[in-house]
C-alpha atoms as a PDB file:
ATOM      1  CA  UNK A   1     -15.981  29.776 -21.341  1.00  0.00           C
ATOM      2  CA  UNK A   2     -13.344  31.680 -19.234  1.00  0.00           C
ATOM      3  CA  UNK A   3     -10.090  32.322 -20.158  1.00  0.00           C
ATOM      4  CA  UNK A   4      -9.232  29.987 -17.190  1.00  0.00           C
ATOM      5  CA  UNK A   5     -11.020  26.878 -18.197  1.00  0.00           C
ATOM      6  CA  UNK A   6      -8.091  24.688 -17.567  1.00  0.00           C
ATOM      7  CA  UNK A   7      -6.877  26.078 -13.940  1.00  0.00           C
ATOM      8  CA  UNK A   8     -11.325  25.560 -13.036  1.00  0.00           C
ATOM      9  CA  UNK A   9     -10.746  22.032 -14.667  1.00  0.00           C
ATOM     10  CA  UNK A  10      -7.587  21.704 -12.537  1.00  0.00           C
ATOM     11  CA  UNK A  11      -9.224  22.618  -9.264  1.00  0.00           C
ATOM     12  CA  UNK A  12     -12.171  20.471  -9.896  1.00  0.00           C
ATOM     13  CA  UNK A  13     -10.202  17.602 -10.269  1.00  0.00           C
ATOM     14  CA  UNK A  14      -7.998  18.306  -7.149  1.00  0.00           C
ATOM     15  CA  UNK A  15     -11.434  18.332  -5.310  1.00  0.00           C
ATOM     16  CA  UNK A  16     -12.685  14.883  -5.823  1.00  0.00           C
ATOM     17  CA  UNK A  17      -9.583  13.660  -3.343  1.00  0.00           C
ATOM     18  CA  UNK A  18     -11.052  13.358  -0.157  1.00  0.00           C
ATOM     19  CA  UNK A  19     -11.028  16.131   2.614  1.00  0.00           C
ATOM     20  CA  UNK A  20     -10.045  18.238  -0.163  1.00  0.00           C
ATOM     21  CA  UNK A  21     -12.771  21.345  -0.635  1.00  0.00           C
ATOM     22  CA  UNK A  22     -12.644  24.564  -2.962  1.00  0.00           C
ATOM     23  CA  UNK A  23      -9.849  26.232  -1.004  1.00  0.00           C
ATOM     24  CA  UNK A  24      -7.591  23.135  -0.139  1.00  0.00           C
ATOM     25  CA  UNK A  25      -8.112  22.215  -4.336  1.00  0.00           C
ATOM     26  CA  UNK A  26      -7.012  26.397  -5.423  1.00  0.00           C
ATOM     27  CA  UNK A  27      -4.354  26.473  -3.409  1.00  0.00           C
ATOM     28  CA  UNK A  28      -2.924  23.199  -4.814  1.00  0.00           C
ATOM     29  CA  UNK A  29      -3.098  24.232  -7.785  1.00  0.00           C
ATOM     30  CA  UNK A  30      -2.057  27.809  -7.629  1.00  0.00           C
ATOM     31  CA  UNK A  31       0.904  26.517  -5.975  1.00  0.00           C
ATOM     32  CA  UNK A  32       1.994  23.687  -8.350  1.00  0.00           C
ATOM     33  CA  UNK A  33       1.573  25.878 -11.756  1.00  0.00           C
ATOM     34  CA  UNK A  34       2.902  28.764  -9.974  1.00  0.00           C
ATOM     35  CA  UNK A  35       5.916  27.137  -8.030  1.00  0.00           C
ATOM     36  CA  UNK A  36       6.349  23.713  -8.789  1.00  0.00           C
ATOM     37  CA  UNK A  37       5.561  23.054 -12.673  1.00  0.00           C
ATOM     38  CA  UNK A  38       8.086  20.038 -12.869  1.00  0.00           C
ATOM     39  CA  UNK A  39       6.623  18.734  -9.222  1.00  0.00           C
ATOM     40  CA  UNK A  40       2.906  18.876 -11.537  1.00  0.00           C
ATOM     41  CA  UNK A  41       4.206  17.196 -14.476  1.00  0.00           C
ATOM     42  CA  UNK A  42       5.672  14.370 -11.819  1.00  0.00           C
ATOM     43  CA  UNK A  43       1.992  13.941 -10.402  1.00  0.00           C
ATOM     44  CA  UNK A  44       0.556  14.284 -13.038  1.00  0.00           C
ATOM     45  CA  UNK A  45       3.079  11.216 -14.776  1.00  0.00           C
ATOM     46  CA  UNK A  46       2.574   9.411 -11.504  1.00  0.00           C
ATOM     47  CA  UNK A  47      -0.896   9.322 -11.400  1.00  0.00           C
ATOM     48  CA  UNK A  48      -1.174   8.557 -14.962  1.00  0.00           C
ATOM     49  CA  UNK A  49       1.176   5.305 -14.305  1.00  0.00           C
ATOM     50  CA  UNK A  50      -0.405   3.847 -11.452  1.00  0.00           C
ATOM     51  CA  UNK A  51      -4.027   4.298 -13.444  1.00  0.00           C
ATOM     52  CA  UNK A  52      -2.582   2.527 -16.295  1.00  0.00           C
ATOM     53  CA  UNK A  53      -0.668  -0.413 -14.220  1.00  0.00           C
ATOM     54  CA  UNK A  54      -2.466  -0.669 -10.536  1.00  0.00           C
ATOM     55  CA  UNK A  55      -4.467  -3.606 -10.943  1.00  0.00           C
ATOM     56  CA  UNK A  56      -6.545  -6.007  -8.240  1.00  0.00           C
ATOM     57  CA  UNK A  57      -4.576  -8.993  -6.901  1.00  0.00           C
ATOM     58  CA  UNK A  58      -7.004 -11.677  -8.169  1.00  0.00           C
ATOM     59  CA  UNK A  59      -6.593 -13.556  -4.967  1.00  0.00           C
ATOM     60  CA  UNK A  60      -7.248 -10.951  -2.269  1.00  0.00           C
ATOM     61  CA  UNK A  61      -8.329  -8.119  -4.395  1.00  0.00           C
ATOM     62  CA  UNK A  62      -5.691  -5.850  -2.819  1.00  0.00           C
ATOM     63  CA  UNK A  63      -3.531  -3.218  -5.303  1.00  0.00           C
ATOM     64  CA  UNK A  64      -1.059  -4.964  -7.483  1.00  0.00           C
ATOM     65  CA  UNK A  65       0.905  -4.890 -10.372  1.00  0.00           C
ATOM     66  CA  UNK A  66       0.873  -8.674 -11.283  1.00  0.00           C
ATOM     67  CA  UNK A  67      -2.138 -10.735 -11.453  1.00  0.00           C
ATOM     68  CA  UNK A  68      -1.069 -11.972  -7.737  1.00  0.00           C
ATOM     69  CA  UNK A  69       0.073  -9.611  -5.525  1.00  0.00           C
ATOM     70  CA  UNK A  70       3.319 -10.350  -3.116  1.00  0.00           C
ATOM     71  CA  UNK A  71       2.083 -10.912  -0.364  1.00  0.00           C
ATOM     72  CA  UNK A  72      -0.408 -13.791  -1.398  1.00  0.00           C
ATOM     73  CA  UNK A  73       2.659 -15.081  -3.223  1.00  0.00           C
ATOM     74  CA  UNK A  74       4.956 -15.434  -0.165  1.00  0.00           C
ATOM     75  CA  UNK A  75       5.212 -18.879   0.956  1.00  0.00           C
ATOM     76  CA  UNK A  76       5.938 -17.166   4.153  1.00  0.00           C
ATOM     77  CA  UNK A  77       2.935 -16.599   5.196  1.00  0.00           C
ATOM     78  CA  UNK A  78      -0.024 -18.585   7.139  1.00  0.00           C
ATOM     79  CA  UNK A  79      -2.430 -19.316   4.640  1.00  0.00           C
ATOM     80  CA  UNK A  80      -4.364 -21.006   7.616  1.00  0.00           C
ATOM     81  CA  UNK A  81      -5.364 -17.404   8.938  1.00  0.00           C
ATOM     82  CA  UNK A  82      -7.062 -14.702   6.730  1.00  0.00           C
ATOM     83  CA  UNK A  83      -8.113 -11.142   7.654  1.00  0.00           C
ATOM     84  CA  UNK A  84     -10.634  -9.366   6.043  1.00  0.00           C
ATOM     85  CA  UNK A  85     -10.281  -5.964   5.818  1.00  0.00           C
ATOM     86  CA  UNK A  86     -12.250  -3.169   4.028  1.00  0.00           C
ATOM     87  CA  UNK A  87      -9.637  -1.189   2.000  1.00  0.00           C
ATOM     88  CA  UNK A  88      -5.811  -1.658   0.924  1.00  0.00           C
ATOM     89  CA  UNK A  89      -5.202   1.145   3.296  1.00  0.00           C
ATOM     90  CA  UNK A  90      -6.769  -1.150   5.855  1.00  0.00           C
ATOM     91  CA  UNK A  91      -4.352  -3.799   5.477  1.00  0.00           C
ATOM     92  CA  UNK A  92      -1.260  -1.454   4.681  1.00  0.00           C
ATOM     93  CA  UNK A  93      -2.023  -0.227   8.281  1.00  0.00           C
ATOM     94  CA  UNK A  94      -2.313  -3.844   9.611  1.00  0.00           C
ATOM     95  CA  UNK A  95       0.770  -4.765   7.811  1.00  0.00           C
ATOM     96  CA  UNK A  96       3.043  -2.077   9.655  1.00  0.00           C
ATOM     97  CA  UNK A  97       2.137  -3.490  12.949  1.00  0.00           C
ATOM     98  CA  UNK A  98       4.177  -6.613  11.715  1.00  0.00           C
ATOM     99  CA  UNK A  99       1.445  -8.395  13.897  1.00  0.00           C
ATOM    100  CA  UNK A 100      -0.038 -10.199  11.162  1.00  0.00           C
ATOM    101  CA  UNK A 101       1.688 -12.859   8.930  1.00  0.00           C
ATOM    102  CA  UNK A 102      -1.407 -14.106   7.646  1.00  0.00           C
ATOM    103  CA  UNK A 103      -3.316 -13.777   4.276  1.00  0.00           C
ATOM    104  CA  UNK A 104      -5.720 -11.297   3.575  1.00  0.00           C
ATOM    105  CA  UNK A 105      -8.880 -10.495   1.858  1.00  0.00           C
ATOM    106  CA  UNK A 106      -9.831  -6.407   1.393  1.00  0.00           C
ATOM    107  CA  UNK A 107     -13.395  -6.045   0.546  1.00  0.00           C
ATOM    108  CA  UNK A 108     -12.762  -2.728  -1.323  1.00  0.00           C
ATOM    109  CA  UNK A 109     -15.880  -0.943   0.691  1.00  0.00           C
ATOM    110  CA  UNK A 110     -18.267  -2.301   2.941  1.00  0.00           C
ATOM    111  CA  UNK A 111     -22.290  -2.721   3.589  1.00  0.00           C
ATOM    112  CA  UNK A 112     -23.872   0.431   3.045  1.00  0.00           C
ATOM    113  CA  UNK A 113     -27.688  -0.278   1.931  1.00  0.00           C
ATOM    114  CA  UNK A 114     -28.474   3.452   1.462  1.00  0.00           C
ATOM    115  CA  UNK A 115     -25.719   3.384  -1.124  1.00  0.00           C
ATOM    116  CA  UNK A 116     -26.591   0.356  -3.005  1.00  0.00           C
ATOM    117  CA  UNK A 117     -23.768  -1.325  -1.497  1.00  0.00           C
ATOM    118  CA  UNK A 118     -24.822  -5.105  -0.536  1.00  0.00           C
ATOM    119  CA  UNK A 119     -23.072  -8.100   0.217  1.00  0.00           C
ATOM    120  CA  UNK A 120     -22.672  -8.793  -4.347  1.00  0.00           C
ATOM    121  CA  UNK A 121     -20.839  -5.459  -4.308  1.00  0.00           C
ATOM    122  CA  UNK A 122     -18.532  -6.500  -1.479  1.00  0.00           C
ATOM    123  CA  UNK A 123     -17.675  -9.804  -2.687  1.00  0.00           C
ATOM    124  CA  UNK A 124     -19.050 -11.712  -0.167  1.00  0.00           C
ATOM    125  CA  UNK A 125     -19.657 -14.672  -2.929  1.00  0.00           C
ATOM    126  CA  UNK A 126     -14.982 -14.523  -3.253  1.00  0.00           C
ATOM    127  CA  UNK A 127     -14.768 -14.292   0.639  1.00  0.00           C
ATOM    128  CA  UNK A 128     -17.158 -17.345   0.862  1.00  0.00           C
ATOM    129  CA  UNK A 129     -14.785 -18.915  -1.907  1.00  0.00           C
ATOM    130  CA  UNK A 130     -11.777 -18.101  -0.577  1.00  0.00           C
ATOM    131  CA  UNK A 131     -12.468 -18.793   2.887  1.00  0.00           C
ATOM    132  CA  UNK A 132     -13.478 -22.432   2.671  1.00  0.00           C
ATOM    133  CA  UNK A 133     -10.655 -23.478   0.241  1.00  0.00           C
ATOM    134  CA  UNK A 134     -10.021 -26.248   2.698  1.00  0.00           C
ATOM    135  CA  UNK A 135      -6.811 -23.868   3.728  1.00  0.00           C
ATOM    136  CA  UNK A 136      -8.271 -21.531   5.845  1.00  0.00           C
ATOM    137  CA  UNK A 137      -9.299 -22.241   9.306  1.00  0.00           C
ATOM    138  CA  UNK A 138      -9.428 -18.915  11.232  1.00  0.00           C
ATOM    139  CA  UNK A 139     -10.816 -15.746   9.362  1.00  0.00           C
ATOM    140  CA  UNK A 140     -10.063 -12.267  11.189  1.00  0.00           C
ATOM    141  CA  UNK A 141     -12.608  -9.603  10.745  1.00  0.00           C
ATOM    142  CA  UNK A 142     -10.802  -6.276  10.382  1.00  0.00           C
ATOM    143  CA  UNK A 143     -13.587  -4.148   9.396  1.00  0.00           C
ATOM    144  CA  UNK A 144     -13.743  -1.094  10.567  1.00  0.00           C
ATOM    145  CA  UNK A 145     -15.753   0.423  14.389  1.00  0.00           C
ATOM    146  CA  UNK A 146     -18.144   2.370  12.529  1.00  0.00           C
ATOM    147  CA  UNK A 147     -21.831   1.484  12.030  1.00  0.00           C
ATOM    148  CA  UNK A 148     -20.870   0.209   8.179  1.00  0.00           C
ATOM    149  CA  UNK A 149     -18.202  -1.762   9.628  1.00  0.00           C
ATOM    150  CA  UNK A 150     -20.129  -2.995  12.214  1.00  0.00           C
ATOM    151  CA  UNK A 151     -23.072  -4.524   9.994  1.00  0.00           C
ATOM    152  CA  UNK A 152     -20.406  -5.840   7.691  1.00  0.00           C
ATOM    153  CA  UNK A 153     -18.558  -7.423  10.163  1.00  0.00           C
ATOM    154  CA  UNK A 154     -21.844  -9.077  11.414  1.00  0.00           C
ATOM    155  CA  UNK A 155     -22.971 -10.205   7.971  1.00  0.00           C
ATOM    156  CA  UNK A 156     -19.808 -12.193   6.937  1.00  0.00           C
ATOM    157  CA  UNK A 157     -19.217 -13.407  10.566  1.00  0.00           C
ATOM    158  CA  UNK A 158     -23.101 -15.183   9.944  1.00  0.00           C
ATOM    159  CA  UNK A 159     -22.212 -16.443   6.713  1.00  0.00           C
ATOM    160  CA  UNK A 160     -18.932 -17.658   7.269  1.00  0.00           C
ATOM    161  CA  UNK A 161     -19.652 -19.531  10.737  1.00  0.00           C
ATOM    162  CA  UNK A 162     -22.672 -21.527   8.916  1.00  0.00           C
ATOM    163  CA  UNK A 163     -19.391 -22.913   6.722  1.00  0.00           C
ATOM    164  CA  UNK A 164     -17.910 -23.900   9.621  1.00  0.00           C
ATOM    165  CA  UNK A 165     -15.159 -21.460  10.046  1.00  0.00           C
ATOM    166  CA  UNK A 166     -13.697 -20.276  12.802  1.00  0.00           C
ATOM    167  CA  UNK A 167     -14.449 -16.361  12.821  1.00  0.00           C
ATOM    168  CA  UNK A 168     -12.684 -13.815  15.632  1.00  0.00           C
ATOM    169  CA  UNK A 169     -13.206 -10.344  15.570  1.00  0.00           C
ATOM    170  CA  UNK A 170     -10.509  -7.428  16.066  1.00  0.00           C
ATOM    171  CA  UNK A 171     -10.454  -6.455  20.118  1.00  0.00           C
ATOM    172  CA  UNK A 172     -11.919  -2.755  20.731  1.00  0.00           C
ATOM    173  CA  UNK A 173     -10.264  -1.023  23.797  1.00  0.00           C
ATOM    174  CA  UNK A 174      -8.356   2.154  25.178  1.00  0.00           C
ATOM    175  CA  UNK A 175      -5.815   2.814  23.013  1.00  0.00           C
ATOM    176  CA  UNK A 176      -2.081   2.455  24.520  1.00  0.00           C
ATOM    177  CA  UNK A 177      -0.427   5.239  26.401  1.00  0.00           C
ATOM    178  CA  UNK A 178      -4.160   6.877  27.176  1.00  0.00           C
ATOM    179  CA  UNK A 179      -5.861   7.665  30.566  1.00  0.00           C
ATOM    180  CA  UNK A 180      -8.950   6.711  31.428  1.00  0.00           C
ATOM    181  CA  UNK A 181     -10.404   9.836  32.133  1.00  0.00           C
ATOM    182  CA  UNK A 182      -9.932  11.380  28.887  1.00  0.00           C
ATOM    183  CA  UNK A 183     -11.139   8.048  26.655  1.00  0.00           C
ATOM    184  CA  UNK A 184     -14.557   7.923  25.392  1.00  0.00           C
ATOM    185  CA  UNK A 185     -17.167   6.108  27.428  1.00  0.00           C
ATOM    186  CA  UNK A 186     -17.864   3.647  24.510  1.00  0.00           C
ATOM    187  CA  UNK A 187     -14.694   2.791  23.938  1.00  0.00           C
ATOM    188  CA  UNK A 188     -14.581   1.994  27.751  1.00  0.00           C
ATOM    189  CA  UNK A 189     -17.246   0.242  27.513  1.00  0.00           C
ATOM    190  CA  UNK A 190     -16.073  -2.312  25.362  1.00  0.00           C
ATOM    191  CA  UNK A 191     -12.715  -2.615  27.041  1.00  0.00           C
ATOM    192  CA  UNK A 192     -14.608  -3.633  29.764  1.00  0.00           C
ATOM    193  CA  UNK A 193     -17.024  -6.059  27.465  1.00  0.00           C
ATOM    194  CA  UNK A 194     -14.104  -7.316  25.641  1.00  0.00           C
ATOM    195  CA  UNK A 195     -11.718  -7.674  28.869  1.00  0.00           C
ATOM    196  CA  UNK A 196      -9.080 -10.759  28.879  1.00  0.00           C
END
C-alpha cells in the first residue's frame, strides 16, 4: 500500500462524477488539500448532508427533503397537465423556462435494454398510476432527442394513449437566435416535420 493511499482513494472518488477522468479527478484534489482544505471539509460536509437527507418526492419521484416535494404541494399548479421528464436536472431545466406550471413526473433514467433498463426500472407501472388519477388529462413527454429518449418517449406515449390520455410530445426545431446554414440537417428536418 503506498504511502498515498488516501490522496489514490481521493482521486478515485472524484472520478466517478461524470466527465471527470484521471487528470480532471488529480487536479481536484491536489488543489483542494493543497489550497483549499476548509473548501474540502465544506464538500465533503455537503455531500455528506444531502446523502443523508435528499430523498424521492413520493409523488413525482423528483429530489426532496419531505416525503412530497414543493412543487407537487403547490396548489398553484395545474394538476390537469403532467410532464414526464427523465432526470431532476430535466425538470430543473424545464422549470427555469417558467413555461411550465404543470406537475411533473421524472423517470430517474430511461429505456436502455442493453443496460437492463426496462419499462419496471423506469416506473412505467407509477406513471400509469399517476397519470390516470382521474386528474390528469394532458401528459407532456419531455424525454430527451437521443435514441434512449426516443424509444422511451414512444413506449409510454403507447401505453398511456390505450388509457385514454391525451399525450403531446416536446416540439424539435432550430434553436432561437441560429441560422440556417449552420444548424444540423436533422434538426432541420424536423422543424420542417414538426412546422406550425
Amino acid at each position: 500500500m503506498s504511502s498515498n493511499h488516501s490522496l489514490d482513494v481521493l482521486i478515485q472518488a472524484l472520478r466517478r462524477l461524470p466527465g471527470v477522468g484521471v487528470k480532471s479527478a488529480s487536479r481536484m484534489a491536489f488543489h483542494l488539500l493543497q489550497h483549499d482544505r476548509e473548501g474540502a471539509q465544506v464538500l465533503a460536509h455537503a455531500l455528506q448532508e444531502a446523502v443523508g437527507s435528499v430523498q424521492h418526492c413520493t409523488r413525482c419521484h423528483t429530489f426532496t427533503e419531505a416525503q412530497v416535494c414543493h412543487t407537487c404541494l403547490d396548489p398553484e399548479r395545474d394538476a390537469s397537465r403532467l410532464c414526464v421528464v427523465e432526470t431532476p436536472a430535466d425538470q430543473s431545466a424545464l422549470e427555469r423556462t417558467g413555461a411550465f406550471h404543470g406537475l411533473y413526473f421524472v423517470l430517474m433514467g430511461r429505456l436502455s435494454p442493453l443496460d437492463g433498463i426496462g419499462p419496471k426500472e423506469i416506473g412505467l407501472h407509477k406513471l400509469m398510476q399517476r397519470a390516470t388519477d382521474g386528474v390528469v388529462q394532458e401528459v407532456i413527454l419531455a424525454t430527451n432527442f437521443n435514441a434512449e429518449g426516443e424509444a422511451t418517449a414512444h413506449v409510454l406515449s403507447e401505453a398511456l394513449k390505450s388509457r385514454g390520455l391525451h399525450v403531446t410530445r416536446l416540439a424539435r426545431g432550430v434553436p432561437v437566435g441560429s441560422e440556417l446554414e449552420y444548424v444540423d440537417l436533422g434538426t432541420i428536418a424536423h422543424a420542417l416535420a414538426d412546422r406550425r
